[in-house]
Protein backbone atom coordinates (compact mmCIF):
# COMPACT_ATOMS: atom_id res chain seq x y z
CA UNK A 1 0.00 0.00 0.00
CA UNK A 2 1.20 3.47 -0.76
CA UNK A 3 1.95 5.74 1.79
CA UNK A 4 1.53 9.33 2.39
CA UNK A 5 5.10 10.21 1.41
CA UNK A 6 4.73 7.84 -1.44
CA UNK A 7 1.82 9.41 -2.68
CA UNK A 8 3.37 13.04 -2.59
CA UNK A 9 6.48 12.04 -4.40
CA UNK A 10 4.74 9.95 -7.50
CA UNK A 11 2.43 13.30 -7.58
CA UNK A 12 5.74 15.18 -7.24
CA UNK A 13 6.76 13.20 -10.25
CA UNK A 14 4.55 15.56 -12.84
CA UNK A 15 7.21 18.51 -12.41
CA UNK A 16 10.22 16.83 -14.02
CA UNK A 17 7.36 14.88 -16.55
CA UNK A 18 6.43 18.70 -17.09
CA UNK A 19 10.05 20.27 -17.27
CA UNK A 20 11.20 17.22 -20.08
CA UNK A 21 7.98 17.62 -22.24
CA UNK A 22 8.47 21.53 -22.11
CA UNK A 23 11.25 20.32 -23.33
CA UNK A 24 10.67 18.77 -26.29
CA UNK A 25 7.65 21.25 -27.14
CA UNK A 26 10.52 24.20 -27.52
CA UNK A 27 12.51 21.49 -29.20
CA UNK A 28 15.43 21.76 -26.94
CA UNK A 29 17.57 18.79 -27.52
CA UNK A 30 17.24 19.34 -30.97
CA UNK A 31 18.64 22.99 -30.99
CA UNK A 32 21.44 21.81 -29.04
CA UNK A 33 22.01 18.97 -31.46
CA UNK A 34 25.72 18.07 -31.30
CA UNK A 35 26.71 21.61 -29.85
CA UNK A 36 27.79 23.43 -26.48
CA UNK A 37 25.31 26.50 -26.47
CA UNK A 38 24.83 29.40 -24.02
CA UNK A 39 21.33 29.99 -22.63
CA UNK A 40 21.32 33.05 -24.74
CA UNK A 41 21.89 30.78 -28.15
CA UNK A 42 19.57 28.61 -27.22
CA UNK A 43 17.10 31.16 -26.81
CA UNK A 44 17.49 32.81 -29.78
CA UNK A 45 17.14 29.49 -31.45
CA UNK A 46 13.92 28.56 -29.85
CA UNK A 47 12.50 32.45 -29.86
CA UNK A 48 12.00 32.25 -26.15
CA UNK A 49 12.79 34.29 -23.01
CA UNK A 50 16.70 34.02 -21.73
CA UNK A 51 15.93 34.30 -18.11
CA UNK A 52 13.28 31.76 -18.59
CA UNK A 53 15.15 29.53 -20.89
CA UNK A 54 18.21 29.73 -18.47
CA UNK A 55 15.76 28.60 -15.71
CA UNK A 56 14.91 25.65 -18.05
CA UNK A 57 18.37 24.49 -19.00
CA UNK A 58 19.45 24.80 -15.80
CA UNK A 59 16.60 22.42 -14.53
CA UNK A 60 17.79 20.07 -17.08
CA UNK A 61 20.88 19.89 -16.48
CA UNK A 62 20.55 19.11 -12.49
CA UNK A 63 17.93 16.39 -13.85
CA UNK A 64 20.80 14.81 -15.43
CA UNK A 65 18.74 15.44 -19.41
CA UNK A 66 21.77 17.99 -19.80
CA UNK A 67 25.32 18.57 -19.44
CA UNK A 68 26.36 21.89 -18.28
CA UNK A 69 30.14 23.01 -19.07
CA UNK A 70 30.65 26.53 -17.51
CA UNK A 71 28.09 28.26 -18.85
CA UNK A 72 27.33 26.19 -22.11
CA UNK A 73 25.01 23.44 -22.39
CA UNK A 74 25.06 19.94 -24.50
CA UNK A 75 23.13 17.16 -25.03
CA UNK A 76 23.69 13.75 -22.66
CA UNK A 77 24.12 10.57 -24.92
CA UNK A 78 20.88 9.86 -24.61
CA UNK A 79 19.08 13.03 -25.10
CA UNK A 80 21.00 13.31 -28.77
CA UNK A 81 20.41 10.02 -30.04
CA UNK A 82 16.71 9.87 -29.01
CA UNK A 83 15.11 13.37 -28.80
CA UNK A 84 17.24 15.21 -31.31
CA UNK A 85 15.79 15.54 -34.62
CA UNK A 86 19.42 14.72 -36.15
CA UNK A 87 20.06 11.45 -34.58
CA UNK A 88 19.21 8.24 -36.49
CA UNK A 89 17.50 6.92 -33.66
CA UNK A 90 15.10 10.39 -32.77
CA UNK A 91 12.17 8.75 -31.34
CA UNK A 92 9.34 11.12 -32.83
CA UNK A 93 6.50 8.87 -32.42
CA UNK A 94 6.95 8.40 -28.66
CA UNK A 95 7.77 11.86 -28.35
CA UNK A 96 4.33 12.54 -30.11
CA UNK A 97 2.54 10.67 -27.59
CA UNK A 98 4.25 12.30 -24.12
CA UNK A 99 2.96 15.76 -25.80
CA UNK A 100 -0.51 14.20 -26.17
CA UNK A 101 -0.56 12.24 -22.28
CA UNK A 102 -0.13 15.42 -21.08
CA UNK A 103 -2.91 17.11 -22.86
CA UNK A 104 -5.39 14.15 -22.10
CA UNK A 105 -4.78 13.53 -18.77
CA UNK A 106 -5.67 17.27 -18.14
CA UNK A 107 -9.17 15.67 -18.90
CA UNK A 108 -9.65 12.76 -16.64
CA UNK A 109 -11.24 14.10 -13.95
CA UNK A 110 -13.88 15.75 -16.13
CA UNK A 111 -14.61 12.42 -18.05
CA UNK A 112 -14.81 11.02 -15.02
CA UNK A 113 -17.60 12.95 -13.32
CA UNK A 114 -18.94 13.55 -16.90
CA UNK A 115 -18.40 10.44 -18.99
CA UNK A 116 -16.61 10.32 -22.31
CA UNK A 117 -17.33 12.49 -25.05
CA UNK A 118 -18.89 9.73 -28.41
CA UNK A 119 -18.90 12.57 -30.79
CA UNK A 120 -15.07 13.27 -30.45
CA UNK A 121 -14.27 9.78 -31.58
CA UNK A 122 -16.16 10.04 -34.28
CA UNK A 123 -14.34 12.67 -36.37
CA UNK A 124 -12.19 11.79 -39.39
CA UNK A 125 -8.98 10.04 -38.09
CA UNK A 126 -5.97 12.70 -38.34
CA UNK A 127 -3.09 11.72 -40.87
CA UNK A 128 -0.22 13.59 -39.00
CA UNK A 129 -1.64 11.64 -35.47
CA UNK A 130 -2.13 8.42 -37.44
CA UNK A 131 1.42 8.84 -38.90
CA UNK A 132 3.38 9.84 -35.79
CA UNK A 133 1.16 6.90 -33.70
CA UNK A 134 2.71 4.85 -35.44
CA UNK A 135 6.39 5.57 -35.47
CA UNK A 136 5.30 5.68 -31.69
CA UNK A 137 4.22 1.66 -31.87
CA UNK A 138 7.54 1.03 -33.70
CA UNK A 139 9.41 2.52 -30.84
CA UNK A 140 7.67 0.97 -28.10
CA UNK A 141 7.41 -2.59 -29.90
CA UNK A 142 11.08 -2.71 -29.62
CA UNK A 143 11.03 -3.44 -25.84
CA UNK A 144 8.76 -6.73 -26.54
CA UNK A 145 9.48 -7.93 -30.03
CA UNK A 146 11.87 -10.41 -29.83
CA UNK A 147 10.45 -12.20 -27.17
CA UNK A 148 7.09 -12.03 -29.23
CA UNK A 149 8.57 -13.18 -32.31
CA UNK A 150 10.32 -16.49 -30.02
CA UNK A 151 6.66 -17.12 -28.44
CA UNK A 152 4.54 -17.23 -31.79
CA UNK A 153 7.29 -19.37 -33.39
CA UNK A 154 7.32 -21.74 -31.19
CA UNK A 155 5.10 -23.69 -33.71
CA UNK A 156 4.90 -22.97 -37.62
CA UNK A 157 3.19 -19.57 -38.39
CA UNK A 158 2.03 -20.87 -42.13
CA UNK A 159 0.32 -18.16 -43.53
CA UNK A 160 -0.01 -15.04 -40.67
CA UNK A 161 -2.70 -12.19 -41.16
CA UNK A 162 -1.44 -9.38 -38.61
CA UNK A 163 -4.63 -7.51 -38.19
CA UNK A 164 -4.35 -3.91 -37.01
CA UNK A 165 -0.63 -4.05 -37.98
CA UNK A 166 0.27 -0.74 -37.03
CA UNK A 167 4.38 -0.40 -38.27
CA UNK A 168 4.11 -4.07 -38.78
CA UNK A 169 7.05 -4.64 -36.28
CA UNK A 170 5.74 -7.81 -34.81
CA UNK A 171 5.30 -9.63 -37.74
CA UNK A 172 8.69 -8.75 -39.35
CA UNK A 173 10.35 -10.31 -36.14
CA UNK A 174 8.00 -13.98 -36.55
CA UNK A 175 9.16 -13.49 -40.38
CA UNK A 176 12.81 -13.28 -39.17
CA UNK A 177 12.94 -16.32 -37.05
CA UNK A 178 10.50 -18.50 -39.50
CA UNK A 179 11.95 -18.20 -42.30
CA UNK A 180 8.95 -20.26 -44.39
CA UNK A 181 6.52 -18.16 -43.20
CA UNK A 182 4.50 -15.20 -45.27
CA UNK A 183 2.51 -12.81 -43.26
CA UNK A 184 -0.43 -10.36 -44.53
CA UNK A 185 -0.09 -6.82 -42.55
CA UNK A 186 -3.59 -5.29 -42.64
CA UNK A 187 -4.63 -1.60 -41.28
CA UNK A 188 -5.64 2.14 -41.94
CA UNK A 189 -3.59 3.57 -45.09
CA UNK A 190 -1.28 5.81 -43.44
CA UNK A 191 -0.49 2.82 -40.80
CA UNK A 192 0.06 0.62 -44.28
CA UNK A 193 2.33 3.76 -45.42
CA UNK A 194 4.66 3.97 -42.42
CA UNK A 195 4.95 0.09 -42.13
CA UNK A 196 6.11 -0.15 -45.75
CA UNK A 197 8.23 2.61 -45.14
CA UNK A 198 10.27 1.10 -42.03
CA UNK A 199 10.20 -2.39 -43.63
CA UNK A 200 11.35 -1.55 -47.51
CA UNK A 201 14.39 -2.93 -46.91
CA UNK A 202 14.03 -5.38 -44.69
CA UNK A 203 15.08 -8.85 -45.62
CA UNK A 204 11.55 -10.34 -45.29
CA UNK A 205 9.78 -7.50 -47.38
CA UNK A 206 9.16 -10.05 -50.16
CA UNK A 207 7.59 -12.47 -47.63
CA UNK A 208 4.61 -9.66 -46.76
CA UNK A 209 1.51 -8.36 -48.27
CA UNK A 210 0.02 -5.08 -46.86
CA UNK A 211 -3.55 -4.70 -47.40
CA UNK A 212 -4.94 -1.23 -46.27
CA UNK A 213 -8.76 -1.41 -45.08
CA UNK A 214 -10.97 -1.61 -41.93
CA UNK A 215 -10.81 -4.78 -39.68
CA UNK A 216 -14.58 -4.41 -39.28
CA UNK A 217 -15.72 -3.42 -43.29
CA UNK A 218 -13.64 -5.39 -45.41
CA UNK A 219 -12.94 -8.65 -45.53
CA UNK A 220 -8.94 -9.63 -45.20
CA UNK A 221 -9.01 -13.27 -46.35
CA UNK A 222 -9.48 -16.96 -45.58
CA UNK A 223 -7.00 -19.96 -44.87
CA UNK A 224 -5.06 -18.15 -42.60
CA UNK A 225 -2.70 -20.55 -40.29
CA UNK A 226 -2.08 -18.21 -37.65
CA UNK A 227 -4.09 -14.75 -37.37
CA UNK A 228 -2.00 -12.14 -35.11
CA UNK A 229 -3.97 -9.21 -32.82
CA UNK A 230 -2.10 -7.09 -31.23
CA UNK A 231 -2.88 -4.05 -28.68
CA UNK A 232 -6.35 -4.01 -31.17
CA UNK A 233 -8.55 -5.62 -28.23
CA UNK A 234 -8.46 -2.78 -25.78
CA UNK A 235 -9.57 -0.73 -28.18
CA UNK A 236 -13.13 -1.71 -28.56
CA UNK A 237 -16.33 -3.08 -26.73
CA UNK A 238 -17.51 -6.53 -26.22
CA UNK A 239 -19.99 -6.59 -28.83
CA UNK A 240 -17.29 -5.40 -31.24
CA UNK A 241 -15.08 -8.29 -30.05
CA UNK A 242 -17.32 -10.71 -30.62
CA UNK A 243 -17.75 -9.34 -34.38
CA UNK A 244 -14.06 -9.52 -34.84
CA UNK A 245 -13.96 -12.81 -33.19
CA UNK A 246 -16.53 -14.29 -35.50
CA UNK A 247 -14.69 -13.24 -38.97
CA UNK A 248 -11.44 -14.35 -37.50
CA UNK A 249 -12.38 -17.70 -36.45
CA UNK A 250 -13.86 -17.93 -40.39
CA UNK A 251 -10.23 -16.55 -41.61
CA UNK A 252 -8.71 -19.38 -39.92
CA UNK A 253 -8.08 -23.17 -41.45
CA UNK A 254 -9.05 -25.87 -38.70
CA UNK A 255 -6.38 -26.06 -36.41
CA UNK A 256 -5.50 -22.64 -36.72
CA UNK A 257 -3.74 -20.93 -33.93
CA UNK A 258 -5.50 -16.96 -32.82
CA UNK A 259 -2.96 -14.61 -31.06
CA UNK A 260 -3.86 -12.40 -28.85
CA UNK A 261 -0.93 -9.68 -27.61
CA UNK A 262 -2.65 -7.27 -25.16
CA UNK A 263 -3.17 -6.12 -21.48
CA UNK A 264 -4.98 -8.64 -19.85
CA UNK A 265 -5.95 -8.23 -16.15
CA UNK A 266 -6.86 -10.99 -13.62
CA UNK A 267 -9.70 -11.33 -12.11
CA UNK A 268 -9.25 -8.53 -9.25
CA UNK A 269 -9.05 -6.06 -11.93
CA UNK A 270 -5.82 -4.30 -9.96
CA UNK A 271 -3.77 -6.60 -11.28
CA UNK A 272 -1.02 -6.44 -12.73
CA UNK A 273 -0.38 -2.90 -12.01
CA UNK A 274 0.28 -2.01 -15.79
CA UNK A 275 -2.95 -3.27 -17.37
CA UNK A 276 -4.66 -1.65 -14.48
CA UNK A 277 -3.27 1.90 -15.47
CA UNK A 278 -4.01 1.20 -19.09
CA UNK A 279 -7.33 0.81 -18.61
CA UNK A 280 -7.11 4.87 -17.75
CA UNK A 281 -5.23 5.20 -20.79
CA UNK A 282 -8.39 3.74 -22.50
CA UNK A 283 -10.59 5.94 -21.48
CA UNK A 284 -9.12 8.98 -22.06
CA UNK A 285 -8.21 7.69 -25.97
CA UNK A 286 -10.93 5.40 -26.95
CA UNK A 287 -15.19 5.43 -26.80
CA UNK A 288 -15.33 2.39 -25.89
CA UNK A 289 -12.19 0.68 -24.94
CA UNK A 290 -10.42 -1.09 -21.90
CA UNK A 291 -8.22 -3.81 -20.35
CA UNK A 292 -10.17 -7.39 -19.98
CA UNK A 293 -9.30 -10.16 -17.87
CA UNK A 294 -8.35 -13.44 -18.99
CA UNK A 295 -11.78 -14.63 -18.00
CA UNK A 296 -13.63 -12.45 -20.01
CA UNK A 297 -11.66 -12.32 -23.71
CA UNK A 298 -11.67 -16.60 -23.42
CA UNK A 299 -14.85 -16.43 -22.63
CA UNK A 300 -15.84 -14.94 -25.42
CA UNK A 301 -12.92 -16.83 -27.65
CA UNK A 302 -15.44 -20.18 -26.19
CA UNK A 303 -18.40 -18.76 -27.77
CA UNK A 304 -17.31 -18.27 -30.97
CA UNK A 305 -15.71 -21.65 -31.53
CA UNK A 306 -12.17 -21.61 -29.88
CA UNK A 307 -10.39 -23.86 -27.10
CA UNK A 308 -6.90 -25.34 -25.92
CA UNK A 309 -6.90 -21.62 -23.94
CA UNK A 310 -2.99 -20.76 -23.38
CA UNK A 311 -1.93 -18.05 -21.08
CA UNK A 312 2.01 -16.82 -21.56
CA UNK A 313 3.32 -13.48 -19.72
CA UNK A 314 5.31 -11.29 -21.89
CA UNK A 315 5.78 -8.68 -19.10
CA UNK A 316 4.86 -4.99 -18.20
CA UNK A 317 1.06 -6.01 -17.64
CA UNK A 318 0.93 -7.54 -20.92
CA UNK A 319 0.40 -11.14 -22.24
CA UNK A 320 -0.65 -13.44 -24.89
CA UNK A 321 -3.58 -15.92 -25.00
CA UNK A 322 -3.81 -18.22 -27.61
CA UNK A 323 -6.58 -20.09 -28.74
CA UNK A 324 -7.51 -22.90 -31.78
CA UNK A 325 -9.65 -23.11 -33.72
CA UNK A 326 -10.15 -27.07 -33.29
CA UNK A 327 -13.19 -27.48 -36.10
């Protein structure tokens, strides 16, 4: 149980969350690139006030995000290769998404005592969130995908349909360790885009299809061996997982194995600690979305045909449960 002091300091926590994403709003790393700038260059840079941007670097620099060298500031090792613009490795999708968690979570209490607000999800999707989103999935898949790829090839994947592929990530790893396996990569255009994009030259490129259209509209194809969801579950409500359910389990040749990569909670619904937090994440981002437990995504895998339940912990509140389709 948390204490008082604990509470304070996690609560404390939001002024160096606030300070970094400041941050990256005035694009700070990335004005300091590879150089050793005064406050006053780095001001002009950004078009901000010195005394205030002094304050800033300053703060920065005694978080450890910044060296300070007399009265010149650089970028850390870390701060150049994955928040400045110039570095090969400038993580612009997660970076995306910090900006955004901030803005949202201004909301929660309001959606809260209010309830969500429908009519906001149902605008056109934006192509510059859709496009940075995923760039952001890319980055954060890198923490999980090689243990995915070991899990789901565990057995043959045949012929994989990765359905809400996002930057396709997942399915380039199973590709890489199976090497007689093809995999069809279906999702939004822009997702399609990006995914083709990070993948062009990727070794396995020949061995994928990418299909852009809507999981619930269009069809995506039959005599699938193994169908891949990931992170798509949370997303929606039961009734729409029961839809999705239903045209996967006809996608799927008998014997087919269905992946499911998500949060799942147990029954307590606290635990584990991540899935329980994403569940907030949920409702600030989706109209209808959430973490399930086991219990409730197998049971309805059981009503739409599937058994042989499996339950394998990838980590950080998430998991995979796969089912077969046995007729």
């Amino acid at each position: 149980m948390l204490s008082y002091q604990e509470i304070i300091n996690k609560i404390d926590q939001l002024e160096e969350a606030n300070i970094l994403i400041s941050a990256f709003e005035l694009r700070i790393f990335s004005i300091l690139d590879k150089y050793c700038l005064s406050a006053k260059q780095v001001s002009n840079a950004a078009n901000t006030q010195l005394d205030c941007t002094e304050i800033l670097l300053n703060a920065l620099a005694s978080m450890g995000a910044l060296k300070k060298e007399v009265n010149k500031y650089r970028n850390t090792h870390s701060t150049f290769k994955y928040f400045c613009e110039s570095s090969e490795d400038y993580k612009k999708g997660t970076i995306m998404l910090k900006q955004e968690n901030r803005d949202e979570y201004e909301q929660l209490a309001r959606i809260i005592k209010e309830g969500r607000d429908y009519e906001s999800f149902d605008q056109e999707d934006d192509p510059k969130f859709r496009h940075l989103f995923t760039y952001a999935m890319h980055e954060r898949s890198e923490l999980y995908v090689d243990k995915i790829a070991e899990i789901v090839t565990k057995k043959p994947v045949g012929k994989l349909v990765d359905l809400g592929c996002g930057p396709g990530s997942y399915s380039v790893a199973i590709l890489r360790k199976d090497k007689n396996g093809t995999a069809v990569l279906i999702d939004r255009p822009i997702a399609v885009k990006v995914a083709k994009l990070i993948h062009k030259n990727h070794t396995t490129y020949k061995r994928l299809k990418f299909i852009s259209g809507d999981l619930f509209k269009d069809d995506f194809g039959a005599d699938y061996d193994t169908v891949f969801l990931s992170n798509i579950l949370h997303i929606y409500n039961q009734r729409e997982n029961k839809m999705l359910f239903k045209k996967i389990y006809r996608a799927l040749n008998k014997g087919g194995r269905f992946i499911l990569y998500d949060f799942f909670l147990k029954n307590n619904r606290i635990e584990p600690y991540d899935a329980a937090l994403f569940s907030i994440t949920m409702l600030l981002y989706t109209k209808t979305g959430k973490s399930y437990t086991f219990g409730e995504v197998e049971m309805l895998l059981k009503n739409e045909g599937f058994s042989r339940f499996k339950r394998i912990n990838v980590g950080h509140g998430s998991s995979i449960i796969e089912a077969i389709k046995i007729n």
